[in-house]
PDB file of N, CA and C in Angstrom:
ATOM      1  N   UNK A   1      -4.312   9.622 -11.007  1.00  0.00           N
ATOM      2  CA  UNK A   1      -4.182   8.859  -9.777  1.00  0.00           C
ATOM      3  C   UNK A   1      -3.044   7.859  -9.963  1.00  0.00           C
ATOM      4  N   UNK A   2      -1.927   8.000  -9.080  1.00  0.00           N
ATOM      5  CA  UNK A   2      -0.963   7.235  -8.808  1.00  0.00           C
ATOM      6  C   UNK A   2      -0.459   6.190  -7.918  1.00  0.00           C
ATOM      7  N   UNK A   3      -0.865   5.012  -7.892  1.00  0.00           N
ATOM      8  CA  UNK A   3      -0.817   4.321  -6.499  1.00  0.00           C
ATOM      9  C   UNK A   3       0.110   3.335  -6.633  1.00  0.00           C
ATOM     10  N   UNK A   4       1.130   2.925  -5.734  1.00  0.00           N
ATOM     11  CA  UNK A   4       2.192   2.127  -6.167  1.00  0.00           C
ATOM     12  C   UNK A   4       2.553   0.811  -4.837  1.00  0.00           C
ATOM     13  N   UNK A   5       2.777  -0.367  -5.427  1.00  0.00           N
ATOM     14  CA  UNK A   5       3.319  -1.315  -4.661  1.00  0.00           C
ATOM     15  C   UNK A   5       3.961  -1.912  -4.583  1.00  0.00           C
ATOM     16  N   UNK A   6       4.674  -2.658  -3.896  1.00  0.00           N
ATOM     17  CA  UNK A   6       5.615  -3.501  -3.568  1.00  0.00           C
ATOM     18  C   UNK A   6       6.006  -4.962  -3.889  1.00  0.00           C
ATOM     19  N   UNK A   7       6.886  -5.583  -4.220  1.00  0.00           N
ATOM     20  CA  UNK A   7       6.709  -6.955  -4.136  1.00  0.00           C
ATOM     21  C   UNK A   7       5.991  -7.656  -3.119  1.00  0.00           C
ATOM     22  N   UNK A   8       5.310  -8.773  -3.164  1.00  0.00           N
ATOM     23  CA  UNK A   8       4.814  -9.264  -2.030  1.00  0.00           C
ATOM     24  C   UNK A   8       6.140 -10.302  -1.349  1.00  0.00           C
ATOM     25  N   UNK A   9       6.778 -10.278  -0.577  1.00  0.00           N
ATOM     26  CA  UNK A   9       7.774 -10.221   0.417  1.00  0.00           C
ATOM     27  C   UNK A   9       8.560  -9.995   1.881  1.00  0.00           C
ATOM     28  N   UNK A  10       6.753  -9.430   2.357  1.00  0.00           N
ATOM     29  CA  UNK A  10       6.917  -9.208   3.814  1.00  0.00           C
ATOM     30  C   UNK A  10       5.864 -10.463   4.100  1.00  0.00           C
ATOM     31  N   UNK A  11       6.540 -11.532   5.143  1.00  0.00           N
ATOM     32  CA  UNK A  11       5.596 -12.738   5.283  1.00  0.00           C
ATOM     33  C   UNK A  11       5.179 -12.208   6.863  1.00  0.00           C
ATOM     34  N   UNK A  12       3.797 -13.467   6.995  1.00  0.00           N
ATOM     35  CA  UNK A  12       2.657 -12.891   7.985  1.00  0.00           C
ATOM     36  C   UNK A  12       1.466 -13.573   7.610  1.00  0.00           C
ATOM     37  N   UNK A  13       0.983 -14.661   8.697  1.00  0.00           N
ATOM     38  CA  UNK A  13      -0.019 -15.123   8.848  1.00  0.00           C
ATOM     39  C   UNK A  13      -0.102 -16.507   7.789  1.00  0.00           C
ATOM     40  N   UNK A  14       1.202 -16.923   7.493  1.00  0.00           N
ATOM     41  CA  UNK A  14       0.990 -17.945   6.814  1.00  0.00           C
ATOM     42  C   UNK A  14       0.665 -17.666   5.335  1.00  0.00           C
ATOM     43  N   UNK A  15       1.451 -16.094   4.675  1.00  0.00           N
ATOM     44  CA  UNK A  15       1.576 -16.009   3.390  1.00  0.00           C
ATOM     45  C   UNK A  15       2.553 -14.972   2.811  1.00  0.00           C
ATOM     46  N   UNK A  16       2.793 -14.258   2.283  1.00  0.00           N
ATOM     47  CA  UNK A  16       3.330 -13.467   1.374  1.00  0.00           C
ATOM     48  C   UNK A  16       2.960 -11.916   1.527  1.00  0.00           C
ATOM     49  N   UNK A  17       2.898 -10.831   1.876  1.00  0.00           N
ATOM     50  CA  UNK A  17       2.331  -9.482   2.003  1.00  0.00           C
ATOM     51  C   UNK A  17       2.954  -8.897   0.724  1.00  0.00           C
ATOM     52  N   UNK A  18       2.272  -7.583   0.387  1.00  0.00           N
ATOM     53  CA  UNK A  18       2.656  -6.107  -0.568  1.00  0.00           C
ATOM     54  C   UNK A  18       2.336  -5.259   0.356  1.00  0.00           C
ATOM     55  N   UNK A  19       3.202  -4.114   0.250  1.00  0.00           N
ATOM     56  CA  UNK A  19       2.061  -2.708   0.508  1.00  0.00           C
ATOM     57  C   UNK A  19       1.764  -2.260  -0.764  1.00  0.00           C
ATOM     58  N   UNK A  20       0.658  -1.631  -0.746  1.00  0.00           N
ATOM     59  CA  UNK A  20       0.075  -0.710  -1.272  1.00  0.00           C
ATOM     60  C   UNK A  20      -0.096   1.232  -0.848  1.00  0.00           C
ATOM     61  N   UNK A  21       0.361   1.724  -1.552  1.00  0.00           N
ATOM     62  CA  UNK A  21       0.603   3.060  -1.255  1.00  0.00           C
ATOM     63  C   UNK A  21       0.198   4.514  -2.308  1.00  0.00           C
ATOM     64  N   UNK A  22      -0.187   5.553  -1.761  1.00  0.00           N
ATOM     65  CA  UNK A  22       0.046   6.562  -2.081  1.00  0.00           C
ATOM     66  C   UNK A  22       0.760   7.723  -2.062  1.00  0.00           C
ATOM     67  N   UNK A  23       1.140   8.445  -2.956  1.00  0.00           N
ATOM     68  CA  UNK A  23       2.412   9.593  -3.158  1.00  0.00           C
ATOM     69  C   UNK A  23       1.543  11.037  -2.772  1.00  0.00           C
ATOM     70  N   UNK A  24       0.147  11.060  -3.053  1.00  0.00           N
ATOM     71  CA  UNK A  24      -0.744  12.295  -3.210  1.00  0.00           C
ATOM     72  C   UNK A  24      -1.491  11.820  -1.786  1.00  0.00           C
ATOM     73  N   UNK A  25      -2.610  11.259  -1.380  1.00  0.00           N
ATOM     74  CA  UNK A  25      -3.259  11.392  -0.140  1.00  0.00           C
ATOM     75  C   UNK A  25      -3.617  10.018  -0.177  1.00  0.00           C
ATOM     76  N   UNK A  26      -4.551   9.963   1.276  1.00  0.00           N
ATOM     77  CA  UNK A  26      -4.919   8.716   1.828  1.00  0.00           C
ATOM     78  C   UNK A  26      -6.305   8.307   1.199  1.00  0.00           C
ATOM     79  N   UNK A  27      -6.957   9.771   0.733  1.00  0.00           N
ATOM     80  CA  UNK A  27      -8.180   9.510   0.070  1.00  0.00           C
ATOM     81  C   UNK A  27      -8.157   8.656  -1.242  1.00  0.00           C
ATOM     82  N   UNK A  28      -6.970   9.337  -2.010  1.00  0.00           N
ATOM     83  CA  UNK A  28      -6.836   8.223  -3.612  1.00  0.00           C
ATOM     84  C   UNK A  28      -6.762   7.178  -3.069  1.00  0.00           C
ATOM     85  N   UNK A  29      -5.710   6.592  -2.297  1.00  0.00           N
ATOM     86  CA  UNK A  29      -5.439   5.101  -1.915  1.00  0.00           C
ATOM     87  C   UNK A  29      -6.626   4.402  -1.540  1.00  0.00           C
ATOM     88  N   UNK A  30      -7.293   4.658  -0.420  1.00  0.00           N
ATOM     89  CA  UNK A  30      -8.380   4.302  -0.217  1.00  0.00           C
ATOM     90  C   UNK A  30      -9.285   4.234  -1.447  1.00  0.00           C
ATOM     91  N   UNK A  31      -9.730   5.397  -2.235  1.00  0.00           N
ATOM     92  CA  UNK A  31     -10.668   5.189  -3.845  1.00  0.00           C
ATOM     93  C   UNK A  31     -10.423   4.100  -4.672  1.00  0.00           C
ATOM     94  N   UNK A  32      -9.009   3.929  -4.659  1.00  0.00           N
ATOM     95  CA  UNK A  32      -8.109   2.583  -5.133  1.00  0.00           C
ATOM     96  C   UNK A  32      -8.358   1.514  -4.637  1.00  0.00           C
ATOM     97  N   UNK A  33      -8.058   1.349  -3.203  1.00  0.00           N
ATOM     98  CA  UNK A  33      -8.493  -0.177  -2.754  1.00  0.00           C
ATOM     99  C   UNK A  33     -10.164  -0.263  -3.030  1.00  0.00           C
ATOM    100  N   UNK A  34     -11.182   0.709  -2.438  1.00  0.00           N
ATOM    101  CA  UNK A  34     -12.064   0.633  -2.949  1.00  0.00           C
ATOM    102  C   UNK A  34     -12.796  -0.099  -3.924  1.00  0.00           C
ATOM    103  N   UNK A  35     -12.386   0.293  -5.277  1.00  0.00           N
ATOM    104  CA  UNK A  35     -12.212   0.023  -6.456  1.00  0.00           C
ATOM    105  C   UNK A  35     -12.224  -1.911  -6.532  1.00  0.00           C
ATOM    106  N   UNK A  36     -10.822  -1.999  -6.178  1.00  0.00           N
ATOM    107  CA  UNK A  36     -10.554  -3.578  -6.051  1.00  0.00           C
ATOM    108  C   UNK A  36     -11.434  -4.493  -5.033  1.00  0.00           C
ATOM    109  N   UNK A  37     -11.944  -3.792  -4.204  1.00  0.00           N
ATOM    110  CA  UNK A  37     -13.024  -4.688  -3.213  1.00  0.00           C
ATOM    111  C   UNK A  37     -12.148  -4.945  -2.079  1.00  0.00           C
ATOM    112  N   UNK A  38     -10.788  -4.220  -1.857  1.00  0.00           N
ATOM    113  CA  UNK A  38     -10.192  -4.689  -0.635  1.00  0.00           C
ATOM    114  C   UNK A  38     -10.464  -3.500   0.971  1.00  0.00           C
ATOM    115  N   UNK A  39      -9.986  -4.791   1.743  1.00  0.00           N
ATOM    116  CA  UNK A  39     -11.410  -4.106   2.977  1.00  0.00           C
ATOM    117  C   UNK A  39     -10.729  -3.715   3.546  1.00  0.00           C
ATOM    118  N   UNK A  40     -11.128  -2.334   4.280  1.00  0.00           N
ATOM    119  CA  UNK A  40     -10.929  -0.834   4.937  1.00  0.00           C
ATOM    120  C   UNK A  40      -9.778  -1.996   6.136  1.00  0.00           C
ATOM    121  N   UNK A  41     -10.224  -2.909   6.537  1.00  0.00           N
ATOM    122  CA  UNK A  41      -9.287  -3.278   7.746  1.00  0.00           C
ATOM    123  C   UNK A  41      -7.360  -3.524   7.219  1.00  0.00           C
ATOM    124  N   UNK A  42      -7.864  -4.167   6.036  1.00  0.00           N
ATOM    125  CA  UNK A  42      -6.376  -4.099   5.396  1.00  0.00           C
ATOM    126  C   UNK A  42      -5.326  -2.661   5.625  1.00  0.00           C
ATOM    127  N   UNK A  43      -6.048  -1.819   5.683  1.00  0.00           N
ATOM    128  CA  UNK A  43      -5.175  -0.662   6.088  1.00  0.00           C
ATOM    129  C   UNK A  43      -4.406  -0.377   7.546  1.00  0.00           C
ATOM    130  N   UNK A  44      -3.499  -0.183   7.146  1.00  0.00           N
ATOM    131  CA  UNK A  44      -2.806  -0.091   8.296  1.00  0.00           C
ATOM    132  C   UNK A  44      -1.756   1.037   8.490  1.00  0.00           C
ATOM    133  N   UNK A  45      -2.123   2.342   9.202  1.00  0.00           N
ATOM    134  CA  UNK A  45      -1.160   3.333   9.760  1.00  0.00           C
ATOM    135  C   UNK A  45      -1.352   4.248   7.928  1.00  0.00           C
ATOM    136  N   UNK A  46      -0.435   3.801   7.186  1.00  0.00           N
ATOM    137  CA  UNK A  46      -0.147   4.440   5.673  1.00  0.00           C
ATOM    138  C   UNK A  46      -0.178   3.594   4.649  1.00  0.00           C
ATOM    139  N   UNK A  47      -0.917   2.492   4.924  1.00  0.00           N
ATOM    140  CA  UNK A  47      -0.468   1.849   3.411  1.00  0.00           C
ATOM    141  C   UNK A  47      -1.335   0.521   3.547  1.00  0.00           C
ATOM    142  N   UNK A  48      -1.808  -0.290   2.572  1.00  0.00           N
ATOM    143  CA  UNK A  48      -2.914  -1.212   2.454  1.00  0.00           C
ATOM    144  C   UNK A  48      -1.555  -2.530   2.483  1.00  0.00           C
ATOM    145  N   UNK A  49      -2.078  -3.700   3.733  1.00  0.00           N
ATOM    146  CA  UNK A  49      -1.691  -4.697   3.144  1.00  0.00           C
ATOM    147  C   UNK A  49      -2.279  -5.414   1.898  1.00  0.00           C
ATOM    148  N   UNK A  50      -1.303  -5.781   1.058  1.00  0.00           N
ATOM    149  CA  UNK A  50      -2.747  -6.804  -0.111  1.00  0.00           C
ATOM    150  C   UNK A  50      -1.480  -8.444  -0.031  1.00  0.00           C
ATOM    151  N   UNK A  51      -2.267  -9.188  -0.093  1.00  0.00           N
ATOM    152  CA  UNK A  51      -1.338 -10.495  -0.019  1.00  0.00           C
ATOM    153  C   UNK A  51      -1.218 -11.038  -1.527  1.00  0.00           C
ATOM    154  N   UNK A  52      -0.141 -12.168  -1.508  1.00  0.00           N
ATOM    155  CA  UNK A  52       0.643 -12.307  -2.473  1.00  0.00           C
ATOM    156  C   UNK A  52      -0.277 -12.741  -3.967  1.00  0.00           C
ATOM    157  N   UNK A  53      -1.300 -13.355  -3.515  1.00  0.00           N
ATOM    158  CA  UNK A  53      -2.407 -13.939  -4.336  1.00  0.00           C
ATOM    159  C   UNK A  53      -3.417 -12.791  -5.319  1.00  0.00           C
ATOM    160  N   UNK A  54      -3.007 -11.207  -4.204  1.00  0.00           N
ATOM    161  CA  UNK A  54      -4.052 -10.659  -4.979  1.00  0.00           C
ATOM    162  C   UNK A  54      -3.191  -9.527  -5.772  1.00  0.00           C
ATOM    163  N   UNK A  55      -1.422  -9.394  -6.078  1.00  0.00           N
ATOM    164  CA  UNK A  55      -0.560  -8.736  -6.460  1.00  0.00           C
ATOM    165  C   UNK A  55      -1.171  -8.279  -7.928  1.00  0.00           C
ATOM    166  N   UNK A  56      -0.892  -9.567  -8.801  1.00  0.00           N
ATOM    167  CA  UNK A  56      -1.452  -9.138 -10.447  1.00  0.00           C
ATOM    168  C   UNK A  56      -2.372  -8.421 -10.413  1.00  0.00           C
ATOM    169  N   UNK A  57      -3.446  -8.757  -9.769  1.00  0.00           N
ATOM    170  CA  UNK A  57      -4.934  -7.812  -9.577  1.00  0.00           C
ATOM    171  C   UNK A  57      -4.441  -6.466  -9.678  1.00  0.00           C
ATOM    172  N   UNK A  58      -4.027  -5.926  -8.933  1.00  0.00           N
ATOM    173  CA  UNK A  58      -3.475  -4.484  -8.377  1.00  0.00           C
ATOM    174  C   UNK A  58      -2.600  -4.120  -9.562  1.00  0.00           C
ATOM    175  N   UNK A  59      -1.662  -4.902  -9.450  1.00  0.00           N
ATOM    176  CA  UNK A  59      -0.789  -3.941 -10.733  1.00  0.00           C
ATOM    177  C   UNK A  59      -1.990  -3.712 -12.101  1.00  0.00           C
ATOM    178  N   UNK A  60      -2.845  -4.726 -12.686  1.00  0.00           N
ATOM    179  CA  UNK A  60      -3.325  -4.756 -13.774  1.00  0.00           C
ATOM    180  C   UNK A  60      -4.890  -4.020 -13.464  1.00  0.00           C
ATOM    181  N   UNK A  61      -4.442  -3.654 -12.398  1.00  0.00           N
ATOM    182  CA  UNK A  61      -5.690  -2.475 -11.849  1.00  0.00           C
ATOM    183  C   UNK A  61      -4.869  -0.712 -12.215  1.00  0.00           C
ATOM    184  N   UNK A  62      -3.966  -0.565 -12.151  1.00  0.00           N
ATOM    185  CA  UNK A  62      -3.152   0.163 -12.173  1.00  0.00           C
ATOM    186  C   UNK A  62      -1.860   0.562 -11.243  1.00  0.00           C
ATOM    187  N   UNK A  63      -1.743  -0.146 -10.422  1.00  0.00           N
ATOM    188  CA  UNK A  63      -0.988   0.090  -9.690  1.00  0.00           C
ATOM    189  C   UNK A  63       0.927   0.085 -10.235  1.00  0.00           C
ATOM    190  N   UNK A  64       1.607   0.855  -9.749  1.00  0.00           N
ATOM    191  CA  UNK A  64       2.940   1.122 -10.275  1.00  0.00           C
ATOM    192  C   UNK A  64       3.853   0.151  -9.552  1.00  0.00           C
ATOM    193  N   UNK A  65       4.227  -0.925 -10.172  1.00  0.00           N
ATOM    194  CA  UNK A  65       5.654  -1.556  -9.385  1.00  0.00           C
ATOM    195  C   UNK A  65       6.725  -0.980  -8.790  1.00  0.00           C
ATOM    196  N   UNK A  66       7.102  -1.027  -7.550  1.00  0.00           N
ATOM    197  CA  UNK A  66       8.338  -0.838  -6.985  1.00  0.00           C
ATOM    198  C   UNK A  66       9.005  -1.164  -5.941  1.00  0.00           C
ATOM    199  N   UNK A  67       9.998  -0.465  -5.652  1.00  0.00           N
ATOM    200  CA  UNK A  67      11.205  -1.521  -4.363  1.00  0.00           C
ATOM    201  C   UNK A  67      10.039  -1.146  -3.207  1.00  0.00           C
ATOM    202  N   UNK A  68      10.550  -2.314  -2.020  1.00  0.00           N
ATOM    203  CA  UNK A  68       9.986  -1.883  -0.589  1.00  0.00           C
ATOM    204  C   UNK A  68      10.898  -0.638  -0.642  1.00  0.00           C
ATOM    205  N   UNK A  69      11.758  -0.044  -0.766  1.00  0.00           N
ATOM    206  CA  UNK A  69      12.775   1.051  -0.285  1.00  0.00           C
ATOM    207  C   UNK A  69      11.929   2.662  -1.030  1.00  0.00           C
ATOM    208  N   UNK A  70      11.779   2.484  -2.417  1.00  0.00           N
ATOM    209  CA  UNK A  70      10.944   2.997  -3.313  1.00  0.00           C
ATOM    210  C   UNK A  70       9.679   3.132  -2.105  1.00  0.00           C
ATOM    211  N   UNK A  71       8.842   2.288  -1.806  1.00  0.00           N
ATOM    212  CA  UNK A  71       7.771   2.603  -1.113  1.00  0.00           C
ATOM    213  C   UNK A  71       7.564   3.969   0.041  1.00  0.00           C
ATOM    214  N   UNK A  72       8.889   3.238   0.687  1.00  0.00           N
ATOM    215  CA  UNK A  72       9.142   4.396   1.789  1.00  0.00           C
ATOM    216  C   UNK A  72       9.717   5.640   1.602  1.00  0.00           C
ATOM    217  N   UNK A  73      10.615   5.450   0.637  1.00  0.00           N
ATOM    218  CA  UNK A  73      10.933   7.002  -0.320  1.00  0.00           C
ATOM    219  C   UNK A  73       9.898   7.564  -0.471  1.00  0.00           C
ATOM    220  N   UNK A  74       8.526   7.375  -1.008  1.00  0.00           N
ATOM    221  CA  UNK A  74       7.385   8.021  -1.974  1.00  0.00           C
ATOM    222  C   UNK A  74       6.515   8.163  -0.546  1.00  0.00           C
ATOM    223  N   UNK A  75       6.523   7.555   0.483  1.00  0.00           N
ATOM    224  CA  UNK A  75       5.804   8.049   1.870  1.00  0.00           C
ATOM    225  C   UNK A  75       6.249   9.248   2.626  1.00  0.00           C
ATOM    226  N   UNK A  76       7.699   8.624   2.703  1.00  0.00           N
ATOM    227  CA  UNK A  76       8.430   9.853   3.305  1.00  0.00           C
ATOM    228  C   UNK A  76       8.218  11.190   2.674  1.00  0.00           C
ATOM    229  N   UNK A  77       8.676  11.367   1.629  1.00  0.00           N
ATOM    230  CA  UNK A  77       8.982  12.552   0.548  1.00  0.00           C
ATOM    231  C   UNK A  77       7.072  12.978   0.526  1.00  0.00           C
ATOM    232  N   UNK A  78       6.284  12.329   0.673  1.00  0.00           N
ATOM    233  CA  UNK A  78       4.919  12.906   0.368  1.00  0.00           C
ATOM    234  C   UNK A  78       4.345  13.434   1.407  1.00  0.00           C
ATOM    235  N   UNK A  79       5.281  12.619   2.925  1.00  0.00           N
ATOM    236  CA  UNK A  79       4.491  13.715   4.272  1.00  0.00           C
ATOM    237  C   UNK A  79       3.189  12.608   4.653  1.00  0.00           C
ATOM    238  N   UNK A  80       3.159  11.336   3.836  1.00  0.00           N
ATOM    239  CA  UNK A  80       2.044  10.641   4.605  1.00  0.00           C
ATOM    240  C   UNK A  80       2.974   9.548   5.000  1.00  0.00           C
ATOM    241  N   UNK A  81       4.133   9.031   5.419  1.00  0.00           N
ATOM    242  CA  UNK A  81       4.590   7.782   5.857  1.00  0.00           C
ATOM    243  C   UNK A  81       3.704   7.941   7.991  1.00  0.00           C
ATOM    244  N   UNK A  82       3.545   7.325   8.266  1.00  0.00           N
ATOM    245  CA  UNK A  82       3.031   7.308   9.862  1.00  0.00           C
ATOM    246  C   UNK A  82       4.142   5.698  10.080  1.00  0.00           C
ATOM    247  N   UNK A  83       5.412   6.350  11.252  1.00  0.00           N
ATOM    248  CA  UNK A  83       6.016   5.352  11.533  1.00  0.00           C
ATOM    249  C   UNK A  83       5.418   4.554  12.815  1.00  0.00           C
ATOM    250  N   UNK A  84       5.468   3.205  12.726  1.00  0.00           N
ATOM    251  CA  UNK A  84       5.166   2.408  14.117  1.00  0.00           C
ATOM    252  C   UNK A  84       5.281   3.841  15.358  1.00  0.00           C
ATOM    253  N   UNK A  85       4.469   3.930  16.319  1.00  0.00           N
ATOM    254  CA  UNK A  85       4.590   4.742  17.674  1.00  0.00           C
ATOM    255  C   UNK A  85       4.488   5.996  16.815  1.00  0.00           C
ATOM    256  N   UNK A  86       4.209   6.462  16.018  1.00  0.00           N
ATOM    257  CA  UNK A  86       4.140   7.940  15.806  1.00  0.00           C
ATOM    258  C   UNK A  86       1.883   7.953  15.844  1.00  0.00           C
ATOM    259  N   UNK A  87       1.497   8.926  16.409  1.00  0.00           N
ATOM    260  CA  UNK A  87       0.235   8.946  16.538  1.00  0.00           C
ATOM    261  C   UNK A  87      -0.254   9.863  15.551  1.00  0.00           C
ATOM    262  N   UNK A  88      -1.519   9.008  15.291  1.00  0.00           N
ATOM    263  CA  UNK A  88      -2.415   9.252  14.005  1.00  0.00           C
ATOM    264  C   UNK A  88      -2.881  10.472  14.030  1.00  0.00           C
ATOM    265  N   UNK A  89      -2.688  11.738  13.341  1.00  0.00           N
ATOM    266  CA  UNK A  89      -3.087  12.861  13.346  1.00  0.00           C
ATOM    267  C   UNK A  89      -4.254  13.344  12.595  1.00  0.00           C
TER     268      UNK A  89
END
């Protein structure tokens, strides 16, 4: 299981965001956040927000460091990126 995230660097709501993502399906990602106790609402379209406070957690959970650009590479290329206005299939 491979799950990879982002710097936290997208701001919102008065903090810091990551995504969180998968290369294989939505089911690992989800087993993953799972895991960490983060809640089903955090998800959004393809990818878990996690905020800046709970970053270390995740990586030292296993999660793989990488670029926001990296993120969307590994969505795109895997067939699960869902862009803003594209409907949930």
């Amino acid at each position: 299981m491979t799950v990879y995230i982002d710097p936290p660097s997208w701001p919102g709501h008065g903090r810091m965001w990551s995504h969180l993502v998968s290369d294989e399906s939505y089911d690992e990602l989800h087993a993953f956040a799972d895991t960490l106790g983060v809640p089903r609402r955090a998800f959004e379209r393809d990818h878990y927000d996690i905020p800046s406070h709970r970053y270390a957690d995740v990586v030292a959970a296993g999660a793989v460091e990488v670029s926001s650009r990296e993120v969307v590479r590994l969505l795109t290329e895997s067939g699960l990126r869902r862009p803003k206005g594209r409907p949930l299939a």
